[in-house]
Structures are given as C-alpha cells and as structure tokens.
C-alpha atoms as a PDB file:
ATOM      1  CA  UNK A   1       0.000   0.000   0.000  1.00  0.00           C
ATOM      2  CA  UNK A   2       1.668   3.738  -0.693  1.00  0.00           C
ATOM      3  CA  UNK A   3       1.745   6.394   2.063  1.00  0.00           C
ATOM      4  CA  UNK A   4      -0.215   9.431   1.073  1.00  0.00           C
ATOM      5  CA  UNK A   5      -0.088  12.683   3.639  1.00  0.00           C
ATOM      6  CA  UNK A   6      -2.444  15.814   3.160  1.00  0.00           C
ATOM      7  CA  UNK A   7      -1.221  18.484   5.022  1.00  0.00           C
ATOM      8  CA  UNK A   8      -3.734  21.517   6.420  1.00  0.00           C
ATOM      9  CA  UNK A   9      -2.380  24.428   7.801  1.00  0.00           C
ATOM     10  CA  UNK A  10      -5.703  26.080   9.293  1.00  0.00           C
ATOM     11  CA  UNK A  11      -5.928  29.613  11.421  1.00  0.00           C
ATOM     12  CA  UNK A  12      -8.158  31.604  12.929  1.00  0.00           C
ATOM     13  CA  UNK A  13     -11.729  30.832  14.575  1.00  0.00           C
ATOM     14  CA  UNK A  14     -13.077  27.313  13.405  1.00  0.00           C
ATOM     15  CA  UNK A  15     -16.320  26.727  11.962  1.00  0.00           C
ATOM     16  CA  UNK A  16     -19.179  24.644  13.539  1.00  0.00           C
ATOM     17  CA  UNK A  17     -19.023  22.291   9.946  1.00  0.00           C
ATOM     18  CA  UNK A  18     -14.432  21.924  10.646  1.00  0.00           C
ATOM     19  CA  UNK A  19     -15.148  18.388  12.573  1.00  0.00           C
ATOM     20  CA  UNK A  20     -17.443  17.001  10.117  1.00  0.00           C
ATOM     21  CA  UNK A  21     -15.047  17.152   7.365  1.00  0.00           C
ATOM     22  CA  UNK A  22     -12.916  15.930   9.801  1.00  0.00           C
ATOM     23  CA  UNK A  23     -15.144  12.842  10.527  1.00  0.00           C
ATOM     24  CA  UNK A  24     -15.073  12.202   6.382  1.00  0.00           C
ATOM     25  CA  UNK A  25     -11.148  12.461   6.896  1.00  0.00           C
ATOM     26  CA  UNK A  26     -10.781  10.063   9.928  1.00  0.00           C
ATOM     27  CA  UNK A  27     -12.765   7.484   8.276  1.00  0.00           C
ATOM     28  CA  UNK A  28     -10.232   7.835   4.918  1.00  0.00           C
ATOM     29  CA  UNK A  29      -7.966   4.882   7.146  1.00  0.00           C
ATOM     30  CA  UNK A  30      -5.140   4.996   4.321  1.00  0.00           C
ATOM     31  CA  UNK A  31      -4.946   8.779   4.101  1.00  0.00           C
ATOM     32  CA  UNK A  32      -2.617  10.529   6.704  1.00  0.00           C
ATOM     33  CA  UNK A  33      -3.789  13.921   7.483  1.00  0.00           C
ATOM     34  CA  UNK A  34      -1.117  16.771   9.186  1.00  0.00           C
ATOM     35  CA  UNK A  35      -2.988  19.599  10.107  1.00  0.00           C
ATOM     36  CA  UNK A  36      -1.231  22.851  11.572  1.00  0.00           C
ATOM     37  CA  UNK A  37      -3.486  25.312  13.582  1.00  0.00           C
ATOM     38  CA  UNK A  38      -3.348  28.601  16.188  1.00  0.00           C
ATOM     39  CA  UNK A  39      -6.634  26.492  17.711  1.00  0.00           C
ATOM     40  CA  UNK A  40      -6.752  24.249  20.807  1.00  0.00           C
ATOM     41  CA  UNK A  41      -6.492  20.959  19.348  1.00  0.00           C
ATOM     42  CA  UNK A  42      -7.763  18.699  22.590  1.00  0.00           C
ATOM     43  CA  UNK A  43     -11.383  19.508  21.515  1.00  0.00           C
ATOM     44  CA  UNK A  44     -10.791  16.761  18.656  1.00  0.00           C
ATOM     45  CA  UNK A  45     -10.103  13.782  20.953  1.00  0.00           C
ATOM     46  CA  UNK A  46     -13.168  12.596  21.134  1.00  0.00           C
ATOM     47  CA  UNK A  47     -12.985  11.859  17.027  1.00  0.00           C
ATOM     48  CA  UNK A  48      -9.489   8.934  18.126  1.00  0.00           C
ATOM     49  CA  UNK A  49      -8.945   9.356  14.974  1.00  0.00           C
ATOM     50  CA  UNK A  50      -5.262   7.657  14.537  1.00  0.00           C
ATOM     51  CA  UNK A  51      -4.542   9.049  11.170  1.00  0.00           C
ATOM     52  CA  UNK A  52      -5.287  12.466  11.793  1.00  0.00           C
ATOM     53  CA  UNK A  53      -2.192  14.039  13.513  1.00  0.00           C
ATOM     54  CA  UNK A  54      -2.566  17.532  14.633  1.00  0.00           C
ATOM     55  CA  UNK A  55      -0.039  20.730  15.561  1.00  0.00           C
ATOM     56  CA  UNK A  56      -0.278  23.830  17.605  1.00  0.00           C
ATOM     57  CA  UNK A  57       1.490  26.273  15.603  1.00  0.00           C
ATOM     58  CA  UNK A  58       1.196  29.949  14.835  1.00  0.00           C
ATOM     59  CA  UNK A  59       0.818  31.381  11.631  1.00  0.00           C
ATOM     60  CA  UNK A  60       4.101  33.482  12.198  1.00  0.00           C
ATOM     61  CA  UNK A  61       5.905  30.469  12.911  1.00  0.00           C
ATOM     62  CA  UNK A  62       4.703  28.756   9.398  1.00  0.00           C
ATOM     63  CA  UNK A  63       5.693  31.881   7.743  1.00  0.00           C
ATOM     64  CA  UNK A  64       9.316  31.644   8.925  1.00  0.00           C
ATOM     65  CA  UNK A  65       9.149  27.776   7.918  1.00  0.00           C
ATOM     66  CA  UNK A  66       8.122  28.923   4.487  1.00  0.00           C
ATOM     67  CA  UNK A  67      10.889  31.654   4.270  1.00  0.00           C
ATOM     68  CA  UNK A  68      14.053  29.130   5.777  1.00  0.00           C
ATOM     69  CA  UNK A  69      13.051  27.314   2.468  1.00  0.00           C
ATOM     70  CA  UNK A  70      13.924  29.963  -0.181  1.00  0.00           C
ATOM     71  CA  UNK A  71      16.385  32.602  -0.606  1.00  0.00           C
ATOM     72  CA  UNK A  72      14.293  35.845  -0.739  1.00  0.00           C
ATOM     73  CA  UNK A  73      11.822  37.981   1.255  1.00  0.00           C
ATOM     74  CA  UNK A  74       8.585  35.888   1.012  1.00  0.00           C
ATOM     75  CA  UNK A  75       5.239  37.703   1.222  1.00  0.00           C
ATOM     76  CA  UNK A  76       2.532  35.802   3.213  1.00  0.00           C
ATOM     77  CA  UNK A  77       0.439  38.608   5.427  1.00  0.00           C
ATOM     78  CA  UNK A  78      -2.845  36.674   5.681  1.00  0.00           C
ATOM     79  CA  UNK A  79      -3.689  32.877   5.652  1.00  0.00           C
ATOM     80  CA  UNK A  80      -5.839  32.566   2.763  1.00  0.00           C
ATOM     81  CA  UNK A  81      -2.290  33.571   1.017  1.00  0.00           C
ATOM     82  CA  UNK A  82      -1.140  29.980   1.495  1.00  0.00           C
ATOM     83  CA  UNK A  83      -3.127  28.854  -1.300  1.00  0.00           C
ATOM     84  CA  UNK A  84      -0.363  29.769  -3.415  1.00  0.00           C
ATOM     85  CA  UNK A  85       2.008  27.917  -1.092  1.00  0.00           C
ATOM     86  CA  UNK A  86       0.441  24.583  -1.788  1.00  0.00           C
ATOM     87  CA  UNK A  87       2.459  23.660  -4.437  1.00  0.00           C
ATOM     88  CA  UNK A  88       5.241  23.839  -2.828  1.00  0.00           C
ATOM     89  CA  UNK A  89       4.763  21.694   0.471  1.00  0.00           C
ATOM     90  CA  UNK A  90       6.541  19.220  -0.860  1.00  0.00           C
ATOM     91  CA  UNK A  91       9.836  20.946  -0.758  1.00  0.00           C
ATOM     92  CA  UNK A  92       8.150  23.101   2.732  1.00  0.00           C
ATOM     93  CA  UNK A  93       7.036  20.224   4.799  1.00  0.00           C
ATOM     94  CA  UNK A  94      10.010  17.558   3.605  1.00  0.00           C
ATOM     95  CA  UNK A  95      11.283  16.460   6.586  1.00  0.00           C
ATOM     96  CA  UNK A  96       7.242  15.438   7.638  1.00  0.00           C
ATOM     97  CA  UNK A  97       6.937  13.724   4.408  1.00  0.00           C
ATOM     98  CA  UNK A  98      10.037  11.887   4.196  1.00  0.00           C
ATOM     99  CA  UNK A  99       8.077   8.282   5.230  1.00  0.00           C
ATOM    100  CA  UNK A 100       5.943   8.600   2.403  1.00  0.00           C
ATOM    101  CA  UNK A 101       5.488   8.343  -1.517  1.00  0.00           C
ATOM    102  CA  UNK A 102       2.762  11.024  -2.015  1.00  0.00           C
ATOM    103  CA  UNK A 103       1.520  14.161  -0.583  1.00  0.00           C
ATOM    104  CA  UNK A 104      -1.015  16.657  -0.989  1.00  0.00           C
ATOM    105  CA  UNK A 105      -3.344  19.168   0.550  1.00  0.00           C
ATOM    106  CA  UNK A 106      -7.479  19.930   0.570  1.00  0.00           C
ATOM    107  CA  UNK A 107      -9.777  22.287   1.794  1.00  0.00           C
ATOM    108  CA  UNK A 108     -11.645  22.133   5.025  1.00  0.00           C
ATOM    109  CA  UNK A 109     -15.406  23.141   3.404  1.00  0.00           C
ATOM    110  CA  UNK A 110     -15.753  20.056   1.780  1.00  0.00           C
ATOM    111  CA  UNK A 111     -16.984  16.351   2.457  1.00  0.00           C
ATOM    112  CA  UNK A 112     -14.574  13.303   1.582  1.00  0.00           C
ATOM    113  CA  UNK A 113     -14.840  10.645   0.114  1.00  0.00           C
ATOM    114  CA  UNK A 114     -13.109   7.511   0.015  1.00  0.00           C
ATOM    115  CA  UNK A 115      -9.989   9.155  -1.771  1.00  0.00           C
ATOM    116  CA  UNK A 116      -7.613   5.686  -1.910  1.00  0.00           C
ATOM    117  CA  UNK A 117     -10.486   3.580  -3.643  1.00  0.00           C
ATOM    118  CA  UNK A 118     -11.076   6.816  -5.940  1.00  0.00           C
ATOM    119  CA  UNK A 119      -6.910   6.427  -6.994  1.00  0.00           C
ATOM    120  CA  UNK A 120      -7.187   2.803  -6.827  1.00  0.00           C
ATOM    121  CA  UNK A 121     -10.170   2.824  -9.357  1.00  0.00           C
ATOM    122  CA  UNK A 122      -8.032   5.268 -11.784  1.00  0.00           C
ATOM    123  CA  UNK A 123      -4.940   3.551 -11.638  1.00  0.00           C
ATOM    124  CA  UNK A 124      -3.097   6.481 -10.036  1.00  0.00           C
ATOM    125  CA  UNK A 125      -0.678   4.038  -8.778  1.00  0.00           C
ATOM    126  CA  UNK A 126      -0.142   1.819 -11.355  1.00  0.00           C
ATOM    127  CA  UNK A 127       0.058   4.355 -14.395  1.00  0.00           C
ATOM    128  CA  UNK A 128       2.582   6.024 -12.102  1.00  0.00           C
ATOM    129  CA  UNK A 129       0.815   9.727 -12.479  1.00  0.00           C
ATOM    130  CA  UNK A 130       2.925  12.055 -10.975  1.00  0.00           C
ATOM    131  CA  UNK A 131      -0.245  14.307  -9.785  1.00  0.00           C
ATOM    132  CA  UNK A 132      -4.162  14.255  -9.406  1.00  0.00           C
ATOM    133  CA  UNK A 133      -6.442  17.290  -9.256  1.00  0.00           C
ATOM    134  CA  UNK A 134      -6.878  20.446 -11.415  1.00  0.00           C
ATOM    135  CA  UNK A 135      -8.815  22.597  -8.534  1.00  0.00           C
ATOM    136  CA  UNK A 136      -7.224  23.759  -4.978  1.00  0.00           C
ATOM    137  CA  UNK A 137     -10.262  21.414  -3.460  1.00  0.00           C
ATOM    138  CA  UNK A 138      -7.939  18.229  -3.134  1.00  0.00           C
ATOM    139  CA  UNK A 139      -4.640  17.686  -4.779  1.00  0.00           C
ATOM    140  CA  UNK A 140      -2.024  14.487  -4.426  1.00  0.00           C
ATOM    141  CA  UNK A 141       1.549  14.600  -5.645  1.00  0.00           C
ATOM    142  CA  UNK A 142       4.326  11.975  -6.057  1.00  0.00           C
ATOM    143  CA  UNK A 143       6.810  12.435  -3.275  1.00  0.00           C
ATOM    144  CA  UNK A 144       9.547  12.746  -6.051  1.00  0.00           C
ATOM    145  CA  UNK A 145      12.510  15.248  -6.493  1.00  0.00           C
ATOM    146  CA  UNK A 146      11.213  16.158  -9.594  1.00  0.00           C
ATOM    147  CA  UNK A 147       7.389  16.584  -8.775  1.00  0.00           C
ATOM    148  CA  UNK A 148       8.139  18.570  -5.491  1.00  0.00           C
ATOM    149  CA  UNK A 149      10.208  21.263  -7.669  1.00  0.00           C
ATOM    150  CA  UNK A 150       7.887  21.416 -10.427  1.00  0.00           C
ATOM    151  CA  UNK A 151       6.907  25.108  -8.763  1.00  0.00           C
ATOM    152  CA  UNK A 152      10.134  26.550  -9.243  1.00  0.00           C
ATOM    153  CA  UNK A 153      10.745  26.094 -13.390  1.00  0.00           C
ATOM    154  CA  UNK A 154       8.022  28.653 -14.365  1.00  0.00           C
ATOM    155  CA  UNK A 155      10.905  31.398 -14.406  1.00  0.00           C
ATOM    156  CA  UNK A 156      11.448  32.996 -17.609  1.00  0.00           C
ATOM    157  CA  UNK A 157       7.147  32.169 -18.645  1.00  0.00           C
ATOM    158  CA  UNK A 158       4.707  34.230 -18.387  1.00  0.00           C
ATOM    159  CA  UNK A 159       4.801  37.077 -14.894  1.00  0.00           C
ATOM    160  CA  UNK A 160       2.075  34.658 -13.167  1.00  0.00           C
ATOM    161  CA  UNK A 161       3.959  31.193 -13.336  1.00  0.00           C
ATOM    162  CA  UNK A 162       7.360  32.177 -11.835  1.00  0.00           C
ATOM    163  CA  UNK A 163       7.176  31.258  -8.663  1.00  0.00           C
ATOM    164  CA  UNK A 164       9.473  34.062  -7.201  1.00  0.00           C
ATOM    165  CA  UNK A 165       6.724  36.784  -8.725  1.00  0.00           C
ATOM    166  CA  UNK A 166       3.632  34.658  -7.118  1.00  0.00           C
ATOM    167  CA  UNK A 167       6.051  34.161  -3.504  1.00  0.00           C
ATOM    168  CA  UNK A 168       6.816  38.316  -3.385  1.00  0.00           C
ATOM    169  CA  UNK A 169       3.641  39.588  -4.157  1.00  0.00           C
ATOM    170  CA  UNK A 170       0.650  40.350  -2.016  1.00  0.00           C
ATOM    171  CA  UNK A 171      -1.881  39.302  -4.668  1.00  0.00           C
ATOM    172  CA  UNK A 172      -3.073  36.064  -4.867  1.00  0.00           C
ATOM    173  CA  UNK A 173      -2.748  34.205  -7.941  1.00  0.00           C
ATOM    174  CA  UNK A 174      -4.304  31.309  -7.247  1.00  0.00           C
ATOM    175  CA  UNK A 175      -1.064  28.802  -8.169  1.00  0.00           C
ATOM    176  CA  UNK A 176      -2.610  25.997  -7.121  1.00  0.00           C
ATOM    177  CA  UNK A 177      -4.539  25.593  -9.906  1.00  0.00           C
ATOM    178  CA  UNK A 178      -5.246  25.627 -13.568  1.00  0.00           C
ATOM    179  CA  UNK A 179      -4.028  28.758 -14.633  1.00  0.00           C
ATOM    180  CA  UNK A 180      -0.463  27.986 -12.209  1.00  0.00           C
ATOM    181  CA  UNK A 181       0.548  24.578 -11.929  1.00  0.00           C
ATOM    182  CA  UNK A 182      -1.180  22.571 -14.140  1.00  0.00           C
ATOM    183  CA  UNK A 183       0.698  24.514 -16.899  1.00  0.00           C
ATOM    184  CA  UNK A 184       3.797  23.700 -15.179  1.00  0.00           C
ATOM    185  CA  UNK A 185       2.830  20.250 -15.157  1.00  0.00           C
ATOM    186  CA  UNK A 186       1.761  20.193 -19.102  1.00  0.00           C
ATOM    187  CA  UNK A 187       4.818  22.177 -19.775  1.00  0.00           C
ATOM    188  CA  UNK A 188       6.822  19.223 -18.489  1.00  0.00           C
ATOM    189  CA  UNK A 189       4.962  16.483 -20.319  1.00  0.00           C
ATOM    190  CA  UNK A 190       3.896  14.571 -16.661  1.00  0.00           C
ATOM    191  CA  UNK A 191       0.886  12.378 -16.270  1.00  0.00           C
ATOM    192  CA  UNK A 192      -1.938  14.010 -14.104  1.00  0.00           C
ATOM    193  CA  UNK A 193      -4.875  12.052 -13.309  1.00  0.00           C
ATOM    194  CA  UNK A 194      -7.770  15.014 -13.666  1.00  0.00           C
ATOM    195  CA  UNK A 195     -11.364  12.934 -13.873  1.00  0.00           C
ATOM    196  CA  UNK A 196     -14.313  15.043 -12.653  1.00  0.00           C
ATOM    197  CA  UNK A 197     -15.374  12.693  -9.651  1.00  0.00           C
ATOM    198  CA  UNK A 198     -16.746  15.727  -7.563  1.00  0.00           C
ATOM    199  CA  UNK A 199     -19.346  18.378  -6.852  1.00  0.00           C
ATOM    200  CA  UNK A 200     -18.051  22.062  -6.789  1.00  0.00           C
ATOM    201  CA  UNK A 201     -21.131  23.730  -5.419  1.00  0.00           C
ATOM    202  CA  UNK A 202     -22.014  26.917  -7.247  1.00  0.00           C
ATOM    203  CA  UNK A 203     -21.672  29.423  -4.234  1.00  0.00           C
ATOM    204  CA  UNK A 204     -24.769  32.075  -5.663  1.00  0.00           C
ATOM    205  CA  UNK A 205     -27.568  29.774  -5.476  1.00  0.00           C
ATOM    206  CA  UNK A 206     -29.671  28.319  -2.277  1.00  0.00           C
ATOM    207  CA  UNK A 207     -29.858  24.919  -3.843  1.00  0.00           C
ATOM    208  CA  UNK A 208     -26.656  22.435  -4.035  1.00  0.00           C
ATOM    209  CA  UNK A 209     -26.244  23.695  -8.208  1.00  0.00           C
ATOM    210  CA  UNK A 210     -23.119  22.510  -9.628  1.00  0.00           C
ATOM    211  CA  UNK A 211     -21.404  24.846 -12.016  1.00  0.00           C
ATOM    212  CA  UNK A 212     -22.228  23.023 -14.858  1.00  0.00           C
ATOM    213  CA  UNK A 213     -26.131  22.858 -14.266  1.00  0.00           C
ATOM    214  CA  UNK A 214     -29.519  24.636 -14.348  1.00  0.00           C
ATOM    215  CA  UNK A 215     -30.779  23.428 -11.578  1.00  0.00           C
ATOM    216  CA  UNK A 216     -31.052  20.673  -9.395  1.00  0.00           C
ATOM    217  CA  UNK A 217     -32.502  18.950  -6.509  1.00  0.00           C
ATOM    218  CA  UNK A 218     -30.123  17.099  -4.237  1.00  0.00           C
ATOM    219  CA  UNK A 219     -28.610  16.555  -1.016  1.00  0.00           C
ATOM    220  CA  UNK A 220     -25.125  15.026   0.008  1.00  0.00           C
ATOM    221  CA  UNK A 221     -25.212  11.902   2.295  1.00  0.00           C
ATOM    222  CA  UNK A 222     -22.179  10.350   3.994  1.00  0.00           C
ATOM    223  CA  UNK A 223     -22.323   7.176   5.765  1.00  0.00           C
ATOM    224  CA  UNK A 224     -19.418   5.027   7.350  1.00  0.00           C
ATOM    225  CA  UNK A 225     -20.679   1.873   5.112  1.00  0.00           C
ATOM    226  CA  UNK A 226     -21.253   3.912   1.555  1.00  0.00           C
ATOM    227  CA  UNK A 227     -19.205   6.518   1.911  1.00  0.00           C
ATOM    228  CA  UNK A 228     -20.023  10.039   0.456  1.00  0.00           C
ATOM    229  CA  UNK A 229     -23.360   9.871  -1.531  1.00  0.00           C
ATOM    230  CA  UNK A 230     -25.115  12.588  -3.862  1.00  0.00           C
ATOM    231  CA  UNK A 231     -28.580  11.794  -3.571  1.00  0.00           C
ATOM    232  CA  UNK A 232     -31.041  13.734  -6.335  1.00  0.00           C
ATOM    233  CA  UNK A 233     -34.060  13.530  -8.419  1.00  0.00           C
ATOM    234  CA  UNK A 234     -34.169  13.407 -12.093  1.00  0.00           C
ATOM    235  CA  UNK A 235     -37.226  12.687 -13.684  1.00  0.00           C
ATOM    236  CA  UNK A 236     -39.106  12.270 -10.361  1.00  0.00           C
ATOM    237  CA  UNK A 237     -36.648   9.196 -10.273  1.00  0.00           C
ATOM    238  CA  UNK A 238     -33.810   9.002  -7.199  1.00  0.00           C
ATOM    239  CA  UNK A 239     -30.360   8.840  -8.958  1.00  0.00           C
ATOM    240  CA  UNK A 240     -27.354   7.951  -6.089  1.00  0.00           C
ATOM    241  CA  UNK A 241     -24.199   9.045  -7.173  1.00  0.00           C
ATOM    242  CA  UNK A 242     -20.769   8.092  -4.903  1.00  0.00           C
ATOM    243  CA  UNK A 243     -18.407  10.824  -4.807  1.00  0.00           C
ATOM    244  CA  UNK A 244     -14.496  11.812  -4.411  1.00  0.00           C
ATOM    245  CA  UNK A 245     -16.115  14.757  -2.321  1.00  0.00           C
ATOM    246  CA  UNK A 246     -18.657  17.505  -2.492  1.00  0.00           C
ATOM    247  CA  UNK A 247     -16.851  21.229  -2.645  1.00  0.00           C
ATOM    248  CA  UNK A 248     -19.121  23.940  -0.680  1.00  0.00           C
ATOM    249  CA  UNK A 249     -17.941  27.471  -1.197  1.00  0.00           C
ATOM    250  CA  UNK A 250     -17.564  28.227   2.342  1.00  0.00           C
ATOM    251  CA  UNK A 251     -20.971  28.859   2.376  1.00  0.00           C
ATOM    252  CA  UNK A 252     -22.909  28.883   6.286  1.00  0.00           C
ATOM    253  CA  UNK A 253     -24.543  25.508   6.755  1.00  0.00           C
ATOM    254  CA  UNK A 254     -26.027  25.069   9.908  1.00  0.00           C
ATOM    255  CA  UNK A 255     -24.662  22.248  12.204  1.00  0.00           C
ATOM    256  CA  UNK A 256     -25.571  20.564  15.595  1.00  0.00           C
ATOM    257  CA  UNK A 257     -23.199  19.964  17.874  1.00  0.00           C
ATOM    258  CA  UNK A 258     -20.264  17.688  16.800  1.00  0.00           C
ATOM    259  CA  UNK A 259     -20.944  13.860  17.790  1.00  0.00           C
ATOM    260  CA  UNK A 260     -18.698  11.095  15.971  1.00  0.00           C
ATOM    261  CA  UNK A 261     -21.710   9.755  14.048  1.00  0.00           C
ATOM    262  CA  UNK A 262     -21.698   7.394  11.586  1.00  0.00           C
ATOM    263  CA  UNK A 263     -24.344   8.746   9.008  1.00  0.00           C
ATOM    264  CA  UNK A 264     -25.331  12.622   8.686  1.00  0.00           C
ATOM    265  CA  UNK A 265     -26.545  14.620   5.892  1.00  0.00           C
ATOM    266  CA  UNK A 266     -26.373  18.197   4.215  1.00  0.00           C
ATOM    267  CA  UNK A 267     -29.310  20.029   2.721  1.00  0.00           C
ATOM    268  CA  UNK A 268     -29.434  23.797   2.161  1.00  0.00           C
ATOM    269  CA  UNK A 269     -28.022  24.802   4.392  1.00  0.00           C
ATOM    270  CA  UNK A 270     -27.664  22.501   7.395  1.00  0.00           C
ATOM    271  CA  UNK A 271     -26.218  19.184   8.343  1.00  0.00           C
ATOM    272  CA  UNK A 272     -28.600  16.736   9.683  1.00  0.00           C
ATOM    273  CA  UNK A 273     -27.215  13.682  11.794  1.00  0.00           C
ATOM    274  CA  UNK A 274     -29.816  10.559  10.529  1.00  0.00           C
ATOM    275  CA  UNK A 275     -30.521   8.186   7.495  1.00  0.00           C
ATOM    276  CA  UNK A 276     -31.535   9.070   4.046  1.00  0.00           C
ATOM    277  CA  UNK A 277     -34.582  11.046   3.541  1.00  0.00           C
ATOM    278  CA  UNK A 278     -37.792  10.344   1.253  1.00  0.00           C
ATOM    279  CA  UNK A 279     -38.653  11.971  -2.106  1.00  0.00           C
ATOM    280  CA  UNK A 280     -41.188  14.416  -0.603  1.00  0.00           C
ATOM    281  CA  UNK A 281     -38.399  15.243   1.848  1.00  0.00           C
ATOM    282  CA  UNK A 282     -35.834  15.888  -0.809  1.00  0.00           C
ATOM    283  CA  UNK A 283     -38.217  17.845  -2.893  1.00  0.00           C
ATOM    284  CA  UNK A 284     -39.581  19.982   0.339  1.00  0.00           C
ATOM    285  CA  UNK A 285     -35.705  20.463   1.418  1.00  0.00           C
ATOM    286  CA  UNK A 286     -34.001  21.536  -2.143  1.00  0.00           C
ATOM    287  CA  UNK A 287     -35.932  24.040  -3.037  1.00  0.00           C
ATOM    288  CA  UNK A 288     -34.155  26.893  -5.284  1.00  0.00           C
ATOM    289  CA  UNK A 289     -35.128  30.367  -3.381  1.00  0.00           C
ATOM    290  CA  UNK A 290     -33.630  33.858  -2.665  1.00  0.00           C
ATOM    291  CA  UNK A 291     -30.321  33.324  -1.088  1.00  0.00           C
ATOM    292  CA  UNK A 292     -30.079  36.194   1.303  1.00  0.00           C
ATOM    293  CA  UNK A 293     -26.616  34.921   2.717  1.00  0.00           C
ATOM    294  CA  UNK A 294     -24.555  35.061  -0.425  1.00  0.00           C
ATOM    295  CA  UNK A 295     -26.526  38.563  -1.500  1.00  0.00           C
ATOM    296  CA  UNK A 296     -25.519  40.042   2.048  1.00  0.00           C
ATOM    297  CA  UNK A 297     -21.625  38.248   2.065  1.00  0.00           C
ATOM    298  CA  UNK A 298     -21.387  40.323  -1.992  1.00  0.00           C
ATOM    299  CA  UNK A 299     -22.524  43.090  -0.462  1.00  0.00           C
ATOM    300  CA  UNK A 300     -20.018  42.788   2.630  1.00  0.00           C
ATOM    301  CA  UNK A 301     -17.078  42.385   0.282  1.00  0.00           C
ATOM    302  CA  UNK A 302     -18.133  45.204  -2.219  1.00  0.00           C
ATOM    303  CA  UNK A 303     -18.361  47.636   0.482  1.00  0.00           C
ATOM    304  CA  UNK A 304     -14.653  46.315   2.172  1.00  0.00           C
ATOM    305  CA  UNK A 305     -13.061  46.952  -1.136  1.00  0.00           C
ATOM    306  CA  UNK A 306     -14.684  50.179  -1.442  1.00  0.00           C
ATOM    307  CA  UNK A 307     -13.308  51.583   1.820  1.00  0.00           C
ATOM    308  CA  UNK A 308      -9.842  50.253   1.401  1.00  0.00           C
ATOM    309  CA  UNK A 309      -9.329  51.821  -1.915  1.00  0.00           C
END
C-alpha cells in the first residue's frame, strides 16, 4: 500500500461544519492527514482518529518555515495567502513527508470521500501519475525530487507562473490551480490524473447547483458503510451518485453539535445527523429560493473593497 499525507495548515476561529469534514477524513484509514493550527487541538479527541495528527502552531511560525526554504523575502500577510504555497509543500514540509510516496493538501469546506479507492479505481498508482487534481479542493503529488520542484521552473514564462513573482507579491494568484501549476505540469509532459469525480457547489444559489447545471434537486449523504453519496431527483426518479467529495464554497450551513456519528446529511443549508430522507423530503428540502446569505456576504465584500481603496 503507498503512504499518502495531506497536510492543512488552518488559522483563525473554526467553523461549527471543521469536525465534520474531519469525521469524512478520519474514516479515509489509508490517508494521513497533518494539520497545523493557532486552535486548541484537545477539543478533537473525542474523534481517536489515529490518522489524523494535529499541531499547535502559529501562523508566524509557518511563515518563517516557508521563508528558511527559499532565498528571498517571502510575502505571506494573511492565511488565505497559502493557497499559493500549496504547491510547494513538498519541498516546505520535507522532513514530515520523508516516510511517504505522495503528498497533498485539501480544503476544510468540503466532504470526503473515500480518496484511496477513488486512486485505486483510476490507476493512479499503477500508471505512475505524478499528480491528481486540477482545482485547490484536493490535490495528491508523487513524493519525487522532480514533482516537489515542479513550482520553481516557471521562471522565464509568463509574470504569473514564476514562482518568485507569485512568492513576493501580495496578490493572490491562485497557483494551485489551472491557470499555475497545471501549466507547469503540461509544460513538463507529466501524467496528471484530472477525472471530474466531484461536486463544486455553485456558491450564488440556495440549492446544491453545480457549475455546470440549471438546476437541481439534491442533497449530500455520507455514511461510514457507503461513503459520500449525492442523492437527487431526475425525472421524479432518485439517482445515487458516490463521490471523491462535495466542494461547498464556504458557504454557512447550519450544524448541531459535533458527535462522531456514523451517518449525517447536508441540505441547504444545514447538516442533519440521521438516514436518508424520502422523495417528498428531498423535494420539500431543495428548493431553489432567494439566497439572502450570499446577496448580504457580496454586499459585505463590495463595500470592504470600497473603503480600502
């Protein structure tokens, strides 16, 4: 079996839906997770989850970590910064990675699922791809010399692949994904496992809408014996769909508090601990209406740019 290790550096104040995802990570067994945070980590003990290891650490501290690893100023004020940093745990985190032949990093507003079977089923290992992902949702790299330095050999391309441009500037350029490394990647000629296994959850509609759609009715379901489920109608018909995970936006969703559960559920937008719910349910529950929340957060951010101009 290969070694895989996500690491999650995480700061600030948590939200209420942080141990959920962390209940889909704890019950990936062959998935190591290394998650850095400025939080009290204690409160997780009751998930004894054995391959979730987790360190105290300010972001200050990661910041010097990041600059002992290259030879010029870095910029990194905020957290949400990091995102261009992905890339580059590899050669960041290398000592904490030496024990294993792939790494990689996610974000903490989505559900899991099974992620080994997923690579398993695509033949990550045994095609030898040297990367999976295209989006900064989830992302696994060969632990390889060559992979881990991949960031560095946009220099002399275009202003917003060199690395040392992206590293010194306050602006975030979102590295991590198509428009950054995946060039970098297709520039070198290495095989990338990029199948669209996932729901990325269009952020400006009440219902669970995927990008690509013009509407839909569904609800997410994630159960220690199936895994993570999309549940919808289509043509009054339920359709179940298993799922590498299900991508949220960092929109609000409502959630109880945390129990280590074995089966929950997320409609718009709250998590439910029980079993799957009935047609009339699903049909009362996804509902496209007025989202206030996303209006109000647009409105927020408008006005924040406004005054800091």
């Amino acid at each position: 079996m290969k070694k895989i290790r996500l690491i999650i550096p995480y700061f600030g104040k948590l939200p209420t839906f942080f141990p959920y995802f962390l209940l889909t990570a704890k019950h990936n067994q062959k998935i190591d997770f290394l998650i850095y945070m400025d939080q009290k980590v204690d409160q997780f003990e009751i998930l004894n989850a054995k391959n979730i290891e987790f360190v105290t650490l300010s972001f200050d501290d990661l910041r010097e970590k990041i600059q002992s690893k290259v030879d010029f100023k870095i910029s990194l004020k905020t957290p949400y910064k990091l995102c261009d940093y992905r890339v580059a745990y590899g050669l960041i985190f290398e000592e904490e990675l030496k024990e294993y032949d792939y790494w990689g990093f996610c974000d903490t507003d989505i559900l899991l699922g099974d992620i080994y079977q997923f690579l398993e089923e695509h033949n990550f290992f045994e095609n030898d791809y040297a990367r999976y992902g295209l989006l900064g949702h989830l992302q696994i790299f060969k632990n390889s010399q060559e992979v881990n330095h991949v960031f560095m050999s946009g220099q002399g391309l275009n202003y917003r692949l060199d690395y040392h441009n992206v590293f010194t500037s306050e602006q975030n350029f979102i590295f991590d994904e198509e428009k950054g490394i995946q060039k970098l990647f297709e520039k070198f000629g290495l095989n990338q496992l990029q199948p669209t296994c996932y729901h990325d959850i269009d952020i400006r509609y009440f219902s669970f809408k995927r990008y690509t759609e013009k509407e839909a009715q569904r609800y997410y379901y994630r159960s220690e014996k199936n895994g993570l489920e999309s549940i919808e109608i289509k043509d009054k018909n339920l359709v179940v769909e298993p799922l590498l995970y299900a991508h949220f936006q960092k929109r609000t969703i409502k959630c109880p508090e945390f129990e280590a559960t074995d089966s929950f559920y997320v409609i718009p937008n709250q998590l439910v601990v029980g079993e799957k719910i009935s047609i009339q349910k699903i049909e009362e529950v996804t509902k496209n209406k007025f989202y206030w929340e996303y209006v109000k957060s647009t409105f927020l951010k408008k006005l924040k740019k406004k005054y800091a101009a």
